[in-house]
Protein backbone atom coordinates (compact mmCIF):
# COMPACT_ATOMS: atom_id res chain seq x y z
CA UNK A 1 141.39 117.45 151.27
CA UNK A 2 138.55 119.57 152.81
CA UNK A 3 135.32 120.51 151.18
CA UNK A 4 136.64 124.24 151.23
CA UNK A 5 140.08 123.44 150.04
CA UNK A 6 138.97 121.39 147.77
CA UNK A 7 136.10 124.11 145.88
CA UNK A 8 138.77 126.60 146.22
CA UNK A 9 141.49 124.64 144.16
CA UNK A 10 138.32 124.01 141.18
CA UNK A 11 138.28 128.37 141.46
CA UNK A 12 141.88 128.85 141.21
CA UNK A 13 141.90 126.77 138.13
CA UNK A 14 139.32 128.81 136.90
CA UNK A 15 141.39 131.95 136.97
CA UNK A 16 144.17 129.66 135.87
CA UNK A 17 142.12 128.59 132.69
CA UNK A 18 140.30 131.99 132.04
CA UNK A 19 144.17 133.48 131.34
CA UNK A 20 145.63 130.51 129.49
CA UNK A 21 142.40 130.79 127.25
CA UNK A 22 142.91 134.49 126.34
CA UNK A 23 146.49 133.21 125.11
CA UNK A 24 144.55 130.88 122.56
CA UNK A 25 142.51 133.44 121.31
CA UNK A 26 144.27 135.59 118.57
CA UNK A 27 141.36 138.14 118.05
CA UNK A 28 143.24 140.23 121.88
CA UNK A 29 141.33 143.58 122.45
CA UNK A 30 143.79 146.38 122.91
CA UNK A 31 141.75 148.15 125.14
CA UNK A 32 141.29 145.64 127.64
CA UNK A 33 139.48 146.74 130.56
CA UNK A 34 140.15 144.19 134.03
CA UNK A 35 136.74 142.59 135.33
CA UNK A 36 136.73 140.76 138.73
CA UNK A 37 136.61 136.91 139.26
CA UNK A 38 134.61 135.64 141.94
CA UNK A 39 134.64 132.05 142.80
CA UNK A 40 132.75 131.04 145.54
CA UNK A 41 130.92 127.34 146.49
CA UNK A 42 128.56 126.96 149.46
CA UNK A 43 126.70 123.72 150.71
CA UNK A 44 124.38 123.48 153.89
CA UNK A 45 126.27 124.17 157.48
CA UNK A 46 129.38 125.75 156.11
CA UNK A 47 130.93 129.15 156.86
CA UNK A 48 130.95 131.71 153.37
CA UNK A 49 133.65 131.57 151.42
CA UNK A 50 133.82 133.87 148.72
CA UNK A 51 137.46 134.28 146.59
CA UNK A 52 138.08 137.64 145.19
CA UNK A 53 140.73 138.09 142.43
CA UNK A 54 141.53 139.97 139.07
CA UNK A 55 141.93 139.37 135.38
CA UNK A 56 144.67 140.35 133.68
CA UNK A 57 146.00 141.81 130.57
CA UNK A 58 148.51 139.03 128.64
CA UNK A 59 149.93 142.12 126.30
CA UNK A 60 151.01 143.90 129.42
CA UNK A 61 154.37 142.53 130.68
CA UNK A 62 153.23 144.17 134.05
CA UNK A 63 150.34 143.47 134.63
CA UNK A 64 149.19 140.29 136.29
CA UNK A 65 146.45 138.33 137.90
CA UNK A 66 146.01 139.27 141.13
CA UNK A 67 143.89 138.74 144.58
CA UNK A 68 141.61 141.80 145.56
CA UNK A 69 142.74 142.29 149.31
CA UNK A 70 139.99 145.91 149.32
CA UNK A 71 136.64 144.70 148.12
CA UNK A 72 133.23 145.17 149.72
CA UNK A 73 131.45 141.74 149.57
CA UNK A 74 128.49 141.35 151.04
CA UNK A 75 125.61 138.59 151.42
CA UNK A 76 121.73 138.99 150.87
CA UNK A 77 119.05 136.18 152.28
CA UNK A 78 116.35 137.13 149.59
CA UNK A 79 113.79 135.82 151.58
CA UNK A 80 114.17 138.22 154.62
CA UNK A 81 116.51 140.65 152.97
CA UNK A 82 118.95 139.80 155.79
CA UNK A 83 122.59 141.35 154.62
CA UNK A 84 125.97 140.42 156.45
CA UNK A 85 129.66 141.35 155.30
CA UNK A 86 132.46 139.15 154.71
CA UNK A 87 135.78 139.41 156.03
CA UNK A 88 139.13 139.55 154.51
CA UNK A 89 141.29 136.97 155.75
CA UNK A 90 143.89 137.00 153.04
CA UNK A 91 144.74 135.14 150.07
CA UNK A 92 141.85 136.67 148.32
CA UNK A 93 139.62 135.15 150.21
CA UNK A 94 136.61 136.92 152.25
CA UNK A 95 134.64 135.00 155.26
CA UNK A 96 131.47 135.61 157.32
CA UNK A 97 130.94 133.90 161.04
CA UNK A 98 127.42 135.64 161.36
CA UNK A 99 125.62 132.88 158.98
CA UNK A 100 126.07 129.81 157.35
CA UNK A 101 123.98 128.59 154.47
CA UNK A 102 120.76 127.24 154.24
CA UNK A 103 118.94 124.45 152.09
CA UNK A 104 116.54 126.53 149.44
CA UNK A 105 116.73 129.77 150.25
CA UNK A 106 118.04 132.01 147.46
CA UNK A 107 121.37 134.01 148.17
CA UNK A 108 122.54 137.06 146.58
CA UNK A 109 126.29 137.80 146.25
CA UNK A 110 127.44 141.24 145.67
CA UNK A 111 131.42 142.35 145.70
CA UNK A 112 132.49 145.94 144.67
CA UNK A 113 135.93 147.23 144.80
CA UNK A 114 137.54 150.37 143.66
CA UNK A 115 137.97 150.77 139.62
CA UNK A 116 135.75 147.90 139.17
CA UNK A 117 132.28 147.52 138.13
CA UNK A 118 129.79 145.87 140.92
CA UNK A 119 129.08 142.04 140.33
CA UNK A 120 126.76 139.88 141.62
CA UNK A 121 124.99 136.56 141.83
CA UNK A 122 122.27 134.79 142.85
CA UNK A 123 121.65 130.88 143.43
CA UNK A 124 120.52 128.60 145.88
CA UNK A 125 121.07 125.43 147.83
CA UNK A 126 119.00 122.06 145.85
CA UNK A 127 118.05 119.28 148.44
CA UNK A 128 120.52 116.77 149.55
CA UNK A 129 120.37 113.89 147.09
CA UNK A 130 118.78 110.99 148.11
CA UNK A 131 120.79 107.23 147.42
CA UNK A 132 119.15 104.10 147.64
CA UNK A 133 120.19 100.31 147.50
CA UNK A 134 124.38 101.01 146.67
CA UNK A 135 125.32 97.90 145.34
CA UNK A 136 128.96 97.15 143.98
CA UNK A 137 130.44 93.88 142.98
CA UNK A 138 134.31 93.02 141.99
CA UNK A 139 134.64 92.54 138.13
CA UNK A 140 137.58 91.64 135.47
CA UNK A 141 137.15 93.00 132.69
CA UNK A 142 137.44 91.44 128.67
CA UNK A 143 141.42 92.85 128.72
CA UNK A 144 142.00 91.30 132.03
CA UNK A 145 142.13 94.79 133.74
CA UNK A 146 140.24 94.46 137.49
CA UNK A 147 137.47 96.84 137.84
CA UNK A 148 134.66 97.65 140.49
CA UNK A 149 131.25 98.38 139.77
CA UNK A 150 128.60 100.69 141.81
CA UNK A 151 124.98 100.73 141.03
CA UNK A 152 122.59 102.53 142.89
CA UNK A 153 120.05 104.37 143.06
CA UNK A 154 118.28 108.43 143.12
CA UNK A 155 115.16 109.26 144.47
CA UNK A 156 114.54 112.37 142.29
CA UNK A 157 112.77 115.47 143.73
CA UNK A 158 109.92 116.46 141.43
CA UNK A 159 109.26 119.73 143.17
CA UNK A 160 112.28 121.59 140.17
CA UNK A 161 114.77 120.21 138.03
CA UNK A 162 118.16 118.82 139.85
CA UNK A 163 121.52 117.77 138.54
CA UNK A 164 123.56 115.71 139.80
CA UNK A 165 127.19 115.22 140.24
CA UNK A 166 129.28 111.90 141.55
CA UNK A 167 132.97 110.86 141.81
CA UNK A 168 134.41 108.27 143.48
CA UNK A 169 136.78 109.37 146.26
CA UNK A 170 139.84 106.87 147.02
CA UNK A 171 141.79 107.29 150.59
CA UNK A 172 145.32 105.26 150.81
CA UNK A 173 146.78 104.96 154.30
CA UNK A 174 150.52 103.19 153.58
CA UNK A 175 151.57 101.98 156.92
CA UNK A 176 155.21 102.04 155.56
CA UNK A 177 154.70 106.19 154.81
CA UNK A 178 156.82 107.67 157.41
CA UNK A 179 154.39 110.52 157.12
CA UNK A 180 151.50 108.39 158.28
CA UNK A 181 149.46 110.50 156.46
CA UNK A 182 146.93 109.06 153.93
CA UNK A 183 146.02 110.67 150.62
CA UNK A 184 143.17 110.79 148.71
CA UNK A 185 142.88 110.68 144.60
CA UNK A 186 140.02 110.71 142.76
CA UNK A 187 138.95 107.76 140.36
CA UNK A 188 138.57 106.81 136.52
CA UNK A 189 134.87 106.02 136.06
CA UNK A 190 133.62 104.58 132.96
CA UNK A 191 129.44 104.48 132.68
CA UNK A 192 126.99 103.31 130.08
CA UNK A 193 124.35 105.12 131.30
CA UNK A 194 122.85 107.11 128.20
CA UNK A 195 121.44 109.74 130.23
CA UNK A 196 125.06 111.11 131.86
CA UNK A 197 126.69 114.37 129.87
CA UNK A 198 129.15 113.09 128.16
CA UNK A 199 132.03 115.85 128.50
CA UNK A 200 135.14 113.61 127.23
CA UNK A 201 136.95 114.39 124.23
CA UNK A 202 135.45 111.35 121.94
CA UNK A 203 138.85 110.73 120.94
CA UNK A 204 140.38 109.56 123.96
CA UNK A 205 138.14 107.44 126.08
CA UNK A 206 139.76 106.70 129.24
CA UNK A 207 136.98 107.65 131.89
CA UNK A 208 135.70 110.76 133.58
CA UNK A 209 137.26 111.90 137.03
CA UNK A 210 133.25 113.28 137.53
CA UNK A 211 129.98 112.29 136.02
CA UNK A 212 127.38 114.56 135.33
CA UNK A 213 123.53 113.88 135.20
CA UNK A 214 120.12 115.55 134.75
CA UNK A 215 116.67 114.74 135.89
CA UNK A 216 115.59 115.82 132.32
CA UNK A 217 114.59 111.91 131.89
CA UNK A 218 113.41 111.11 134.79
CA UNK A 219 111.97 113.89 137.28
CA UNK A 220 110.31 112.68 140.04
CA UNK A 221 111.41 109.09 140.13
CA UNK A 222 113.29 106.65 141.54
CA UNK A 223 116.33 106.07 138.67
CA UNK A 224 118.95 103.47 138.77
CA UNK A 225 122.35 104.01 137.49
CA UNK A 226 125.67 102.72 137.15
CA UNK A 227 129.05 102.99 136.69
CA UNK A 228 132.72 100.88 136.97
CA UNK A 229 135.96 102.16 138.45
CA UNK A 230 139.09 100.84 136.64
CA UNK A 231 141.18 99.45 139.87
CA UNK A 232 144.94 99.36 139.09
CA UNK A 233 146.50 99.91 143.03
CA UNK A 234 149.99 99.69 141.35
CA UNK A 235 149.53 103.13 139.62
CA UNK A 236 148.63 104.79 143.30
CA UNK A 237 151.61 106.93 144.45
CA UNK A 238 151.92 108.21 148.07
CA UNK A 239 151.71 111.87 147.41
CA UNK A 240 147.78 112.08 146.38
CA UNK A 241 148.34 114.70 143.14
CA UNK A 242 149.67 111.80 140.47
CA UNK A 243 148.61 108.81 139.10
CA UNK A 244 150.50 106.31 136.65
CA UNK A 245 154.52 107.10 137.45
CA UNK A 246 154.60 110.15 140.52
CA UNK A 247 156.72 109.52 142.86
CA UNK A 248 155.90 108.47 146.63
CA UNK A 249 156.68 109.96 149.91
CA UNK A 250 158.81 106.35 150.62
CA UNK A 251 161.66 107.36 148.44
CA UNK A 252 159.38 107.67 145.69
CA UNK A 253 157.47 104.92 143.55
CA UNK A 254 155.12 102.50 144.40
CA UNK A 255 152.67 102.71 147.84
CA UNK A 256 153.49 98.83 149.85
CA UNK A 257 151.52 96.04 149.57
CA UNK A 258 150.19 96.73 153.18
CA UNK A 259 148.61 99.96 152.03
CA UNK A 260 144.91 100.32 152.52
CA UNK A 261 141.96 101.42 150.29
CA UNK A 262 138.70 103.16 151.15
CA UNK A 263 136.11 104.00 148.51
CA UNK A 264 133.78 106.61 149.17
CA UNK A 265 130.99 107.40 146.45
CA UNK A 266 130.14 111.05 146.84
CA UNK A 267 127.43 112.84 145.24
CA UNK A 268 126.36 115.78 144.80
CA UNK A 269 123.30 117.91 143.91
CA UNK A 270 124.13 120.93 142.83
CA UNK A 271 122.43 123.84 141.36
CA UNK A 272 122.16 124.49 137.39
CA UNK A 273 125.16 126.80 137.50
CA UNK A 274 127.46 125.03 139.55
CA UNK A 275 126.47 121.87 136.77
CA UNK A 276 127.23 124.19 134.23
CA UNK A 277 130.40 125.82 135.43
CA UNK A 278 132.05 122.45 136.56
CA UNK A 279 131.08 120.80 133.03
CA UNK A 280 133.15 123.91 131.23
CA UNK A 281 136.29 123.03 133.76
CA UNK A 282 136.01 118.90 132.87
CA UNK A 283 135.35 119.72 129.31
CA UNK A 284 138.31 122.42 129.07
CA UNK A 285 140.22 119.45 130.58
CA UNK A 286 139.35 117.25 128.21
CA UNK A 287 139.78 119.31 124.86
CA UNK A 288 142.75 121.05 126.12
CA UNK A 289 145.30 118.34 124.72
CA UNK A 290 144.04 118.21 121.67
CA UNK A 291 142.98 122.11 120.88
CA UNK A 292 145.90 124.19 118.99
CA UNK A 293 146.51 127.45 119.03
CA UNK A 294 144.60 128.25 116.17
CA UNK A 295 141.26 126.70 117.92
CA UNK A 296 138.44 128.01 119.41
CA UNK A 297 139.10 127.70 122.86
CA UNK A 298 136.56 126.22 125.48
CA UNK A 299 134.13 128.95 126.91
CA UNK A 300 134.48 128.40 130.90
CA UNK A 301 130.70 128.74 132.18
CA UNK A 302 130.18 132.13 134.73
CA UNK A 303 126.90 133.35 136.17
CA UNK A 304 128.89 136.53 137.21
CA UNK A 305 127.19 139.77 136.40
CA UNK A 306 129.41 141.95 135.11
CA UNK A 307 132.52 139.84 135.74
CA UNK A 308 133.56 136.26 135.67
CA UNK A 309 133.67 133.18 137.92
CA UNK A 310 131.24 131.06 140.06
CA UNK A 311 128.91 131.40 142.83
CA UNK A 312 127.18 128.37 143.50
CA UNK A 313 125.17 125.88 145.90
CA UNK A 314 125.60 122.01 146.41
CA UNK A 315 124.72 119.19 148.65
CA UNK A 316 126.35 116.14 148.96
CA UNK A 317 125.67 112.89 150.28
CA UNK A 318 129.36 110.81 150.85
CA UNK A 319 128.53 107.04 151.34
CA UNK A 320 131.66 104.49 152.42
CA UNK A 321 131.66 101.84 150.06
């Protein structure tokens, strides 16, 4: 999955979220007025990308959320006051060719569209994080279960405050897929690293897909962390969206015992929104087995003036493990 495709998926289940979590609420507003979502992720190098949709109103059998095919959106370099229109190129979704991002300078988003109020946004890109000495070693665990552990470590920026973000990216190839296409999943991490945000419901403690960290502790120094991947290859399927029972692309089950594994530790530095805003979405995940429907429903994180979403800056650094 690209970079692009991949940010754009975390935006749709934004909007996906933002409506199921009007359902929880019971307090509805009658007059409901529709604000635009903007969801929008850029990183050093790549084109602008900026998703333009629609909430909706659940008491209107009608009514429903939809992409915003008219907008004006429009890009502003702060620095020089530089400002360059995006394109619509359907789906929702608006792109510029005339300029790609830029490490630290700050961007300002602004969309407008007929019987909507303006929004906007401002952020910029953090440096690119900066690993050091990746270490992992092959573990079994005290229940038997075989496990792989990464430590490494960040050379922290003292010039502002950065936040960090890692996963741990898995890529199958199955030489017995007829596809011969590989896949790519996302693993369980488990850490005991005090300093991560814990976003997991406390009740159910079988990893994080992300893990989330601050300089708070440590700004301007070198900081070691750590964490383990559960490995369980038997739980792999072939189609890359399920774990533990999908069904392959091989008349469904199990990848072959030729398949192939590739771990890729990829981090990310991202700005305090973009922290922020992806916390909500893993933390939504997390509570939304367990919330009913007379709960308090998680509050998704925007930095949307005047409407809702996510604009927001990363680097990355992807290492091959």
């Amino acid at each position: 999955m690209s970079n692009s495709n991949f940010h754009i998926g975390i935006g749709l289940l934004f909007i996906a979220i933002l409506f199921t979590s009007c359902e929880r609420d019971l307090n509805l507003d009658i007059d409901f007025e529709s604000k635009l979502v903007i969801n929008s992720t850029f990183s050093p190098g790549e084109q602008w990308l900026v998703h333009v949709s629609k909430t909706g109103n659940i008491l209107d059998d009608e009514e429903r959320i939809e992409n915003i095919p008219n907008a004006d959106v429009f890009i502003r370099n702060k620095e020089t006051n530089q400002e360059f229109d995006l394109n619509y190129v359907g789906n929702g979704n608006y792109m510029s060719l005339e300029d790609v991002p830029s490490e630290g300078i700050d961007y300002e988003l602004v969309v407008s569209a007929e019987g909507f109020d303006e929004v906007c946004s401002s952020n910029k890109i953090s440096p690119n994080p900066i690993i050091a000495d990746l270490d992992t070693t092959e573990l079994f665990l005290p229940d038997g279960q075989k496990a792989l552990k990464i430590v490494f470590d960040i050379l922290d920026e003292s010039s502002e405050e950065n936040y960090y973000i890692w996963d741990l990216v898995i890529e199958i190839s199955d030489p017995s897929d007829i596809s011969g296409e590989s896949v790519s999943i996302q693993g369980i991490l488990e850490t005991e690293d005090s300093n991560v945000d814990d976003v997991s419901n406390p009740d159910d403690r079988t990893g994080h897909g992300r893990i989330f960290l601050s300089d708070d502790a440590f700004n301007g120094t070198r900081y070691n962390t750590s964490f383990i991947n559960i490995v369980d290859e038997t739980n792999y399927v072939k189609d890359g969206n399920e774990q533990n029972g999908g069904s392959g692309s091989n008349g469904g089950g199990q990848l072959s015992d030729d398949a192939e594994y590739t771990y890729k530790l990829r981090v990310l530095s991202v700005s305090k929104d973009l922290y922020e805003y992806y916390k909500s979405i893993d933390i939504y995940k997390w509570n939304s087995d367990v919330n009913s429907n007379l709960s308090q429903p998680t509050q998704i994180y925007s930095n949307i003036k005047n409407g809702y979403g996510i604009f927001g800056a990363y680097n990355q650094q992807i290492i091959e493990i």
